[in-house]
Protein backbone atom coordinates (compact mmCIF):
# COMPACT_ATOMS: atom_id res chain seq x y z
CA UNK A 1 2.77 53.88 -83.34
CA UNK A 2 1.73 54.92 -79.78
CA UNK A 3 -1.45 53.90 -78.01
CA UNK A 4 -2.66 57.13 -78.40
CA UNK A 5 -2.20 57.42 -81.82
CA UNK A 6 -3.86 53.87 -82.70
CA UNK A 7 -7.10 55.18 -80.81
CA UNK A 8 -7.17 58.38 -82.71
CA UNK A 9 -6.53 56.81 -86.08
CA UNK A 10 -9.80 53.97 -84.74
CA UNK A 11 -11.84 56.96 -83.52
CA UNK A 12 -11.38 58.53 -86.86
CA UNK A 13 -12.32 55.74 -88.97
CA UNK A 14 -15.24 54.47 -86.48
CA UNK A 15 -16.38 58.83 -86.45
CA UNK A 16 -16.25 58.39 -91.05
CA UNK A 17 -17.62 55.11 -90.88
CA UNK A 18 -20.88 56.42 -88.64
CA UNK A 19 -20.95 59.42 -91.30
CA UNK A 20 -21.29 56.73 -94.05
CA UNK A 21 -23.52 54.52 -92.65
CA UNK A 22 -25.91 57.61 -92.04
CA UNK A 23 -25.48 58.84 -95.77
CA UNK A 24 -26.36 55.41 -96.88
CA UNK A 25 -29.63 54.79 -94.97
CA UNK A 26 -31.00 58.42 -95.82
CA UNK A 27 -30.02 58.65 -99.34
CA UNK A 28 -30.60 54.60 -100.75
CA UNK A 29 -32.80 53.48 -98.45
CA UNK A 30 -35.75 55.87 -98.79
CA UNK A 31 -38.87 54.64 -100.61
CA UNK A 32 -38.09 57.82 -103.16
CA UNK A 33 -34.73 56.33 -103.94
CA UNK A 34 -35.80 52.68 -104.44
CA UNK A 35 -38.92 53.33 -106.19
CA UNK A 36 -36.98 55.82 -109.21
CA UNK A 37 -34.29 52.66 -108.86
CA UNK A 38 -37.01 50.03 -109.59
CA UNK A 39 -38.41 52.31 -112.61
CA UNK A 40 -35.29 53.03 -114.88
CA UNK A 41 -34.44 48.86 -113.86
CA UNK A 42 -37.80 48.42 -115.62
CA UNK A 43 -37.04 51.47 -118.51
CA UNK A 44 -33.51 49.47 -118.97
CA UNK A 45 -34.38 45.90 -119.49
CA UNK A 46 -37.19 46.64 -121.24
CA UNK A 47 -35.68 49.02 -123.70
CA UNK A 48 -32.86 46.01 -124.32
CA UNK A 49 -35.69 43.79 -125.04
CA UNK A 50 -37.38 46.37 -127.50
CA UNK A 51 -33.75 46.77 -129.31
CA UNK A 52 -33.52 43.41 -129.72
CA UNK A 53 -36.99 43.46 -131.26
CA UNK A 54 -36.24 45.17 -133.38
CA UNK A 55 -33.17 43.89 -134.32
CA UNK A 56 -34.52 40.45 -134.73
CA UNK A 57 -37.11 42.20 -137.28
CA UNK A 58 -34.27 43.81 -139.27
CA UNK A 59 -32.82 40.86 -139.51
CA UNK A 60 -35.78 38.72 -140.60
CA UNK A 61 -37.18 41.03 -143.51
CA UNK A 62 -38.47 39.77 -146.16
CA UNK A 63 -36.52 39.49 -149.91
CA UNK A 64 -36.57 43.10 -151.69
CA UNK A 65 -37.98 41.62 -154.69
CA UNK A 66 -40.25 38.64 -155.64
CA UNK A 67 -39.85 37.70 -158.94
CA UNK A 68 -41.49 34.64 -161.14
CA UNK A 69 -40.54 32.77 -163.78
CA UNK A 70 -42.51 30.73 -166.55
CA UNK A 71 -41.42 27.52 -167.83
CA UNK A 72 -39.53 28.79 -170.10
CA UNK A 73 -37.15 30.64 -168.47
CA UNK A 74 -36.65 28.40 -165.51
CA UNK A 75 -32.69 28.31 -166.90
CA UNK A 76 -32.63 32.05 -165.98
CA UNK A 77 -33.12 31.35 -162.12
CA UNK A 78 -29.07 30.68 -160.81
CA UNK A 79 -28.09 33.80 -162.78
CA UNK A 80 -30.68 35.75 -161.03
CA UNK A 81 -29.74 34.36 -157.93
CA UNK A 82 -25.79 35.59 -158.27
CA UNK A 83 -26.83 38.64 -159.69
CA UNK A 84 -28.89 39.65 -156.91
CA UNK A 85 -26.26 38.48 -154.64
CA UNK A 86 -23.72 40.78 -155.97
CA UNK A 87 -26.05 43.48 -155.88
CA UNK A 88 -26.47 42.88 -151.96
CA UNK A 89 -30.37 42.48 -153.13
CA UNK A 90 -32.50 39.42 -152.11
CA UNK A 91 -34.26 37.75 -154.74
CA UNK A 92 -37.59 35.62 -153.89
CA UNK A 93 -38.08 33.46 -157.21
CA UNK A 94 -41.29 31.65 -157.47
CA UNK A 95 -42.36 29.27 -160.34
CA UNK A 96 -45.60 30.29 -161.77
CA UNK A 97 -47.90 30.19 -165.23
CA UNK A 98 -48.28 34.36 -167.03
CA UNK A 99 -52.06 33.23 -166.07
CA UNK A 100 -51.15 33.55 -161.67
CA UNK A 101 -48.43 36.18 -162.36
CA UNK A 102 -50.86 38.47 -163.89
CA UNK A 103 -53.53 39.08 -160.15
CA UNK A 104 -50.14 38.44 -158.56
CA UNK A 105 -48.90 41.48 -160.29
CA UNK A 106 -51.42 43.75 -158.59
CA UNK A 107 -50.36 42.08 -155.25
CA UNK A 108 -46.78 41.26 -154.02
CA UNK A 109 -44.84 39.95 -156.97
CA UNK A 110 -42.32 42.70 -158.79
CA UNK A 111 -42.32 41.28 -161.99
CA UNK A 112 -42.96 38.37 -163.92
CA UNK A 113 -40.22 36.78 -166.98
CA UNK A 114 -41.62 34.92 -170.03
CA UNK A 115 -40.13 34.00 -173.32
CA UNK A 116 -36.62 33.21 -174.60
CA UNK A 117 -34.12 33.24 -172.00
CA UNK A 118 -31.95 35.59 -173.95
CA UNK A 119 -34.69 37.87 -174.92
CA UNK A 120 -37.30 37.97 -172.07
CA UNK A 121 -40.32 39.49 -171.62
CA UNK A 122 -40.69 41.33 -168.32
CA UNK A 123 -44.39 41.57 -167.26
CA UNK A 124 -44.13 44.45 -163.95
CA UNK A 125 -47.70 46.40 -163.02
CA UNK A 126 -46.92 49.94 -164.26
CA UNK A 127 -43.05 50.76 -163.84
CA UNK A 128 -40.16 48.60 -163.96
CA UNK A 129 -38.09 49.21 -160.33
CA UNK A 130 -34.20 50.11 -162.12
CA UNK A 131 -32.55 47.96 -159.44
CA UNK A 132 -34.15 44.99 -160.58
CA UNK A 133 -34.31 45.87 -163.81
CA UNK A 134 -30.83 45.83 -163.81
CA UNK A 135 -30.48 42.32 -161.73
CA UNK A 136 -32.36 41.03 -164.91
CA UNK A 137 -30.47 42.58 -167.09
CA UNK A 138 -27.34 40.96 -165.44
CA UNK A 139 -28.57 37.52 -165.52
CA UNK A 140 -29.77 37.40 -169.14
CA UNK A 141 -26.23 38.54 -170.07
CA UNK A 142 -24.61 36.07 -167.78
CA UNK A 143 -26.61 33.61 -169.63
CA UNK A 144 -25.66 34.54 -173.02
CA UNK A 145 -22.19 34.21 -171.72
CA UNK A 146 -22.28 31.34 -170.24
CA UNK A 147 -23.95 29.66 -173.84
CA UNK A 148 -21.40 31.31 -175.38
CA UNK A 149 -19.11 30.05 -173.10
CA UNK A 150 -20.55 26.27 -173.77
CA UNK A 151 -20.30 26.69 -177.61
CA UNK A 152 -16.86 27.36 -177.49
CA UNK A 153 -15.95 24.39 -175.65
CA UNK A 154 -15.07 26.08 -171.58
CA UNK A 155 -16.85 25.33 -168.63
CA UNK A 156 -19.91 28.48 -167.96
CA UNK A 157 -19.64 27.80 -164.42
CA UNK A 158 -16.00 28.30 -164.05
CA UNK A 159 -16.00 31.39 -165.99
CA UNK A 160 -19.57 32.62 -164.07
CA UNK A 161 -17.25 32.09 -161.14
CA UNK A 162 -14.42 34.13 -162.19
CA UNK A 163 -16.90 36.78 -163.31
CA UNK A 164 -18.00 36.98 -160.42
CA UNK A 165 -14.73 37.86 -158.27
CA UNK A 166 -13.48 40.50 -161.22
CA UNK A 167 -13.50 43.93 -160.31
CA UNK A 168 -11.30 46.59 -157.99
CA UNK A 169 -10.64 45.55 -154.40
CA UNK A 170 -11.16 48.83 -152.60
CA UNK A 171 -8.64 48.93 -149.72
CA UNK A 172 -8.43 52.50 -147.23
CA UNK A 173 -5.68 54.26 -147.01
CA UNK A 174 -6.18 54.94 -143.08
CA UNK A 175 -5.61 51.57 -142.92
CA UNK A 176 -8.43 49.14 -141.04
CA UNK A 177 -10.43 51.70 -138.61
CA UNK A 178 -13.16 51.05 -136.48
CA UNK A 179 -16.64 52.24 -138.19
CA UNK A 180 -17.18 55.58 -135.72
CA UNK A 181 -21.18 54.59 -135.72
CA UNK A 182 -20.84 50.85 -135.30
CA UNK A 183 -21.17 48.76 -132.48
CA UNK A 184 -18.14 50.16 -130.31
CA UNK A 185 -19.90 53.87 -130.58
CA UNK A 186 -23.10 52.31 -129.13
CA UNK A 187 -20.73 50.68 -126.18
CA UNK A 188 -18.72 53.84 -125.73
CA UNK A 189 -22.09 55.97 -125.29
CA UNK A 190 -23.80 53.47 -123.43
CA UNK A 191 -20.54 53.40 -121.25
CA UNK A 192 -20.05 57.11 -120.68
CA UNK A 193 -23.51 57.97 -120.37
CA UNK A 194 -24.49 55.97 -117.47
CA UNK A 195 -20.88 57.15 -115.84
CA UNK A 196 -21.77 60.70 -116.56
CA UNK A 197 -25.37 59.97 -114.89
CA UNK A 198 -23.82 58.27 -111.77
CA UNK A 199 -21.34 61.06 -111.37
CA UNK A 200 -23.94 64.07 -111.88
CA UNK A 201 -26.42 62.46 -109.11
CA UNK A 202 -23.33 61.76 -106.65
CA UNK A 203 -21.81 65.35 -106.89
CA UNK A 204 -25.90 67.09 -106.52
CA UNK A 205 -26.33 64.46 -103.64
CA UNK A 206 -23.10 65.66 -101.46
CA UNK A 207 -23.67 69.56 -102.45
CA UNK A 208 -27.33 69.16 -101.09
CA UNK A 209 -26.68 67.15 -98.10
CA UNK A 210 -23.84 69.67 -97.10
CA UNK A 211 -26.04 72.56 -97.81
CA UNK A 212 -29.21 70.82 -96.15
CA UNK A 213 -27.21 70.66 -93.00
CA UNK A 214 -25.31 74.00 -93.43
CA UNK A 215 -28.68 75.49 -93.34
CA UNK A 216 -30.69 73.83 -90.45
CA UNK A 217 -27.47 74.14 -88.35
CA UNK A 218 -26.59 70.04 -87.98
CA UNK A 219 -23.37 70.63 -89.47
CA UNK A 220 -22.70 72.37 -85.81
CA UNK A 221 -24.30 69.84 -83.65
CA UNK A 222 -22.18 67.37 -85.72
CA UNK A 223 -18.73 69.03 -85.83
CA UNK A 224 -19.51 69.02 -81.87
CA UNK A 225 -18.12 65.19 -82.10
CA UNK A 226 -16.62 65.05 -84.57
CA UNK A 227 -13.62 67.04 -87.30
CA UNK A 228 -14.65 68.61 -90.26
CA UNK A 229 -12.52 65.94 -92.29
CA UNK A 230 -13.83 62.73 -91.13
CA UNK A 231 -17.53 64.45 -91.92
CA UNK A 232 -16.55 65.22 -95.53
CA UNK A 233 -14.94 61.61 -95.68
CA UNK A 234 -18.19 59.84 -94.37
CA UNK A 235 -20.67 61.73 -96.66
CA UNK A 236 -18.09 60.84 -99.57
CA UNK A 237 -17.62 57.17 -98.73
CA UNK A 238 -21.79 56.38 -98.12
CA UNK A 239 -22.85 58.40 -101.31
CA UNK A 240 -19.77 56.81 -103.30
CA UNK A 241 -21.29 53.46 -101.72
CA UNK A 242 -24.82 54.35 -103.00
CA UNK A 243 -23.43 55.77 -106.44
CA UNK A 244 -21.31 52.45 -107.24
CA UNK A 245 -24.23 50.47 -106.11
CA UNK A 246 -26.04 52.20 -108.88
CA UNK A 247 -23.74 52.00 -111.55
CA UNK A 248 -23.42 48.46 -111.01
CA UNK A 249 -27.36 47.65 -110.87
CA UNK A 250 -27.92 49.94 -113.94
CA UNK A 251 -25.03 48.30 -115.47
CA UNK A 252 -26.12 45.04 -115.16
CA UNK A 253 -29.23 45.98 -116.02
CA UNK A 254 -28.15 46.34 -118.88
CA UNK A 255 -25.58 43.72 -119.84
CA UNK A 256 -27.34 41.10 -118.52
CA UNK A 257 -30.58 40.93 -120.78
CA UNK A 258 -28.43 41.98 -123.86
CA UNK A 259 -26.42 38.54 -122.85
CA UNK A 260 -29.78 36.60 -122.72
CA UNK A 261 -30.96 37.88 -125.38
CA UNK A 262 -28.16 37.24 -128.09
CA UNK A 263 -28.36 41.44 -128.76
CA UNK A 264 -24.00 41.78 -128.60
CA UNK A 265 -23.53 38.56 -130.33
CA UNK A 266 -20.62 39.12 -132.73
CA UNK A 267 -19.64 42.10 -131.11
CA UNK A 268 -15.43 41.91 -131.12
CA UNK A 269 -15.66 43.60 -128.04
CA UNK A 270 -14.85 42.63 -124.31
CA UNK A 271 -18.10 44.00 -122.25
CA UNK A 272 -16.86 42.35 -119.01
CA UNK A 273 -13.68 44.49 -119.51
CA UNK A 274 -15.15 47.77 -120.87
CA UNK A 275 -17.56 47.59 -117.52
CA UNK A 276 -14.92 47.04 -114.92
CA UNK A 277 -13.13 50.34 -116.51
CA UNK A 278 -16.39 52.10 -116.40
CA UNK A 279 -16.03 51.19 -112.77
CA UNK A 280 -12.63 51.61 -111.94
CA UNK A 281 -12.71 55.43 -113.71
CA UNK A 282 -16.27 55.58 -111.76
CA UNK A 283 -14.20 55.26 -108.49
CA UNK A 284 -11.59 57.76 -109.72
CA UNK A 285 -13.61 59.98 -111.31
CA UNK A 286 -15.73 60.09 -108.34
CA UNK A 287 -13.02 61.23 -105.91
CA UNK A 288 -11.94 63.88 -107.73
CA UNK A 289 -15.24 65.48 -108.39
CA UNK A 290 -17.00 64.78 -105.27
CA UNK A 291 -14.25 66.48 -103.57
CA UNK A 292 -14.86 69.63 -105.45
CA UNK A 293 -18.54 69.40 -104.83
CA UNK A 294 -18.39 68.60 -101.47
CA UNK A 295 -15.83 71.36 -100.65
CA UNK A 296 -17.33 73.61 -102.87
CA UNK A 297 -20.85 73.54 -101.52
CA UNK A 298 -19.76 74.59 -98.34
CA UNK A 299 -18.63 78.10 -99.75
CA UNK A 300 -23.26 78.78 -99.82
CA UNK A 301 -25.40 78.65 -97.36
CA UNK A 302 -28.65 78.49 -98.70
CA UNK A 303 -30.24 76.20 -101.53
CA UNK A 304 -30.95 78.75 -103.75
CA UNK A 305 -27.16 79.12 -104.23
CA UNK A 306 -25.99 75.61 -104.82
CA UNK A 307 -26.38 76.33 -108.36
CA UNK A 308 -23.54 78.44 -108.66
CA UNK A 309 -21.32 75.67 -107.68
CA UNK A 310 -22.60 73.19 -109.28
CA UNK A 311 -23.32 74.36 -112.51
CA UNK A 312 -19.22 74.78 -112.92
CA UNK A 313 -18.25 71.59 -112.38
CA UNK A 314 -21.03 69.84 -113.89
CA UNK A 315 -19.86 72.32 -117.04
CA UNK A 316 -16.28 70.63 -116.38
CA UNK A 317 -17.92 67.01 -116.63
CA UNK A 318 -19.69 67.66 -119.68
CA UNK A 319 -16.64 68.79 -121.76
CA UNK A 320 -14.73 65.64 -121.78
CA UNK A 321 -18.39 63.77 -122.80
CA UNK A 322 -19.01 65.49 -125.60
CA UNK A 323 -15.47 65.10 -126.68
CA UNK A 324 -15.16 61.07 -125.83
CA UNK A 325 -18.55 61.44 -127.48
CA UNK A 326 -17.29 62.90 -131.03
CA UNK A 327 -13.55 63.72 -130.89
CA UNK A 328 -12.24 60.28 -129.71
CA UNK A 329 -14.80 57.83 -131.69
CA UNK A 330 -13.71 59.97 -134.73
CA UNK A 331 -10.18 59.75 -134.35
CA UNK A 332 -9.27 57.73 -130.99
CA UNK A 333 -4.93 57.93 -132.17
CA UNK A 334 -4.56 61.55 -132.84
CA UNK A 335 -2.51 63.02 -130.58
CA UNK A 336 -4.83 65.83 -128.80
CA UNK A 337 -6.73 62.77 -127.96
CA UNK A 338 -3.83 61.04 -125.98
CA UNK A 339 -2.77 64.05 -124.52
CA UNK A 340 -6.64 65.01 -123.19
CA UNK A 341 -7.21 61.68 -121.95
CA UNK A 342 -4.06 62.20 -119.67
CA UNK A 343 -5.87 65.13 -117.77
CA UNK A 344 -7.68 63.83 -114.61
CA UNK A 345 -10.86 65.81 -115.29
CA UNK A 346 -10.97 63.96 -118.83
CA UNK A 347 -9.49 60.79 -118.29
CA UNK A 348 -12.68 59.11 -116.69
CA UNK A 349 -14.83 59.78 -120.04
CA UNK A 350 -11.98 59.87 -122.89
CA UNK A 351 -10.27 56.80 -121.44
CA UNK A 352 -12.90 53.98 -121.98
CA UNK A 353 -14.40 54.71 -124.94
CA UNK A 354 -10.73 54.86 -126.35
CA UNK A 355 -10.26 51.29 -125.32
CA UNK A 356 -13.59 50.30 -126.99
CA UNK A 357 -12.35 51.98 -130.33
CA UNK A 358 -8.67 49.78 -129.55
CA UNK A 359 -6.48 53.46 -129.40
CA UNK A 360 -5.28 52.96 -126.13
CA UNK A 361 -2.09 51.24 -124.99
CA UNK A 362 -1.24 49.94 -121.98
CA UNK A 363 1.43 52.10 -120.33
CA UNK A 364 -1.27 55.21 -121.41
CA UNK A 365 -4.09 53.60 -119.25
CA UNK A 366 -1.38 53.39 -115.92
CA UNK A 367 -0.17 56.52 -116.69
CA UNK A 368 -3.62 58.12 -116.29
CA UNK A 369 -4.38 56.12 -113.33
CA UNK A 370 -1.69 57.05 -111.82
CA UNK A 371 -1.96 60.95 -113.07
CA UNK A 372 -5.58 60.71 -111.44
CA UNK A 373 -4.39 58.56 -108.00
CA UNK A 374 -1.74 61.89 -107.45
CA UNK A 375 -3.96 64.29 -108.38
CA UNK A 376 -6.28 62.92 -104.91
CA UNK A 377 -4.35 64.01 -102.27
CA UNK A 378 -4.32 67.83 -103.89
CA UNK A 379 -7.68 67.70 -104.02
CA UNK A 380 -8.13 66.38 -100.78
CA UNK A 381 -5.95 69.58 -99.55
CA UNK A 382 -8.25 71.95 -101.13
CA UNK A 383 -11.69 70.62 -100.82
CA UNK A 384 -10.85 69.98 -96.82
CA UNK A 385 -9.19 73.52 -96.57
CA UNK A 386 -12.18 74.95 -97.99
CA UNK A 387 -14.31 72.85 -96.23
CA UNK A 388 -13.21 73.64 -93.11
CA UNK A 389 -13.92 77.61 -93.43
CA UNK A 390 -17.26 77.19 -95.17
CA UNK A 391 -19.32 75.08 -93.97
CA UNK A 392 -19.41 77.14 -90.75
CA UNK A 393 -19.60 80.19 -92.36
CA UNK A 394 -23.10 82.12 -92.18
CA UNK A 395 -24.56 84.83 -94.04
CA UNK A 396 -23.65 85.15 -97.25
CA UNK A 397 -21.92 83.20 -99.88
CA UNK A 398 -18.14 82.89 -99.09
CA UNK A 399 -15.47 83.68 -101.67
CA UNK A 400 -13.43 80.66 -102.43
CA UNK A 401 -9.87 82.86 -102.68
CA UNK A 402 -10.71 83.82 -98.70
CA UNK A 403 -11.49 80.22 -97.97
CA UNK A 404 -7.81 79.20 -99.08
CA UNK A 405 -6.18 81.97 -97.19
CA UNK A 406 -7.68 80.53 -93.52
């Protein structure tokens, strides 16, 4: 490489790198920017916090029924126990006279058993609740079993046990699938939402700024110094700075209290994995469609008109959410799935939320990284052909067919 050469290539990269530093300072370093930062930081943490509120609550309800028992049939109490077990009902059993059951009756307790253990009486306020009438009804039989069990010489808690276990063992046919609204759909959504977010705000951010400077006439001043290309390359670097700067605060934002807190405990999931994916197809994902926007934008010259560019591809961005969103989590192996997920428009949504749901293998993930790293350089054609006519076009909006031909 000649002298000459090496002190283009720097001046390029020193001309991009002033473009980026510029885009960084005016779009995250305003007081507007930080301040709406700061308030979904606070919206974030303390919505994990609330979550995990009310999780804790769920989980520390109270027993579905209280029940108590006289004297008489204190024998009654393990059979209750296993029948409201098997039931998937909580039982609260308290020992108590038919003298404290009766105010209690009016209160909290469900119902109150008296009497012969085979044949008891059950005290309730007005209406007997069927679910626990039938958890009674259980144990009273399992009883009567289990003394029958004793009078013919066995062992009752043996055969309780065996009672117990007997019954059909329901097995799927589909074979062991991920429950579609379990915790890997609130990952995936979580996921793709915030990468959706971070890649809506990037693409406005570059159409505005070129429009903004279309319209006051910088872009000329600017293009004085420097090429079209290296300006288009330094307002995609600094707001791709800024953008993955977001994603990562937001995401951590996130992942961080929900780690404090205990909230993904259990969770057969990999989080540190599923957010370095969400960043890797952020990065990806990002080229491609800031491209478009950026080239794109330069076909209007006024801000009234930035809708009709953006509205397209922020159509194109939404399609492959709302499928990730229902068509993979539903079926994450079919094979319109696998071949969707291939297509660089798609790929940054469908691809990690099929890795949460496990329907992604490896040679699939490098095959649409490596779809998406080709598909770059064609985009880079187009968006800096386009560029290159538009953004010094005035008057009115250009037509992106006569943009191609210059």
């Amino acid at each position: 490489m000649s002298t000459q050469d090496r002190t283009s290539r720097n001046s390029t990269f020193a001309n991009i790198g002033m473009v980026a530093r510029r885009e960084i300072k005016a779009r995250f370093l305003t007081k507007a920017n930080l301040i709406s930062l700061a308030v979904m930081l606070v919206v974030i943490v303390a919505g994990v916090f609330v979550l995990d509120y009310f999780a804790g609550r769920e989980g520390d309800d109270g027993p579905d029924f209280t029940v108590g028992v006289d004297q008489s049939v204190a024998d009654l109490t393990p059979q209750l126990e296993a029948a409201g077990l098997a039931l998937g009902t909580t039982l609260e059993i308290e020992p108590m006279t038919q003298a404290e059951a009766e105010p209690a009756l009016a209160e909290d307790l469900d119902a109150f058993l008296v009497g012969d253990p085979s044949r008891p009486e059950m005290l309730v306020e007005e209406d007997a609740d069927q679910e626990l009438l039938a958890i009674v009804s259980g144990a009273v039989q399992a009883h009567v079993l289990a003394d029958q069990v004793i009078d013919l010489g066995g062992d009752p808690a043996a055969f309780n046990a065996e009672l117990a276990s007997a019954g059909p063992q329901v097995v799927s046919s589909s074979g062991d699938e991920a429950d579609q609204f379990g915790p890997e759909y609130l990952v995936a959504i979580v996921a793709i939402s915030l990468l959706l977010f971070s890649l809506i705000s990037a693409g406005s951010l570059i159409a505005v700024g070129v429009v903004e400077e279309k319209t006051s006439r910088v872009v000329e001043i600017l293009l004085s110094t420097i090429r079209p290309a290296e300006l288009l390359a330094g307002k995609i670097l600094g707001i791709g700075v800024v953008s993955l700067g977001q994603v990562v605060i937001l995401g951590a934002a996130a992942t961080i209290p929900a780690a404090m807190t205990g909230l993904f405990d259990g969770f057969e999931i990999d989080l540190g994995w599923t957010m370095l994916l969400v960043v890797l197809w952020f990065l990806l994902g990002y080229l491609i469609f800031s491209l478009l926007f950026g080239g794109f934008a330069a076909l209007v010259s006024r801000q009234e008109e930035i809708g009709a560019v953006t509205t397209p591809l922020t159509f194109l961005m939404f399609v492959p959410f709302y499928l990730a969103m229902f068509m993979v989590t539903a079926n994450p192996d079919s094979t319109l799935v696998k071949v969707l997920s291939q297509i660089p428009f798609f790929s940054p949504f469908m691809m990690p939320v099929r890795d949460v749901y496990g329907g992604v293998q490896t040679w699939e993930m490098a095959l649409a990284f490596g779809i998406a790293i080709a598909t770059v350089p064609v985009l880079v054609w187009i968006a800096g052909r386009v560029y290159r006519r538009g953004v010094l076009h005035t008057g009115g909006r250009m037509k992106l067919t006569e943009a191609l031909r210059g």
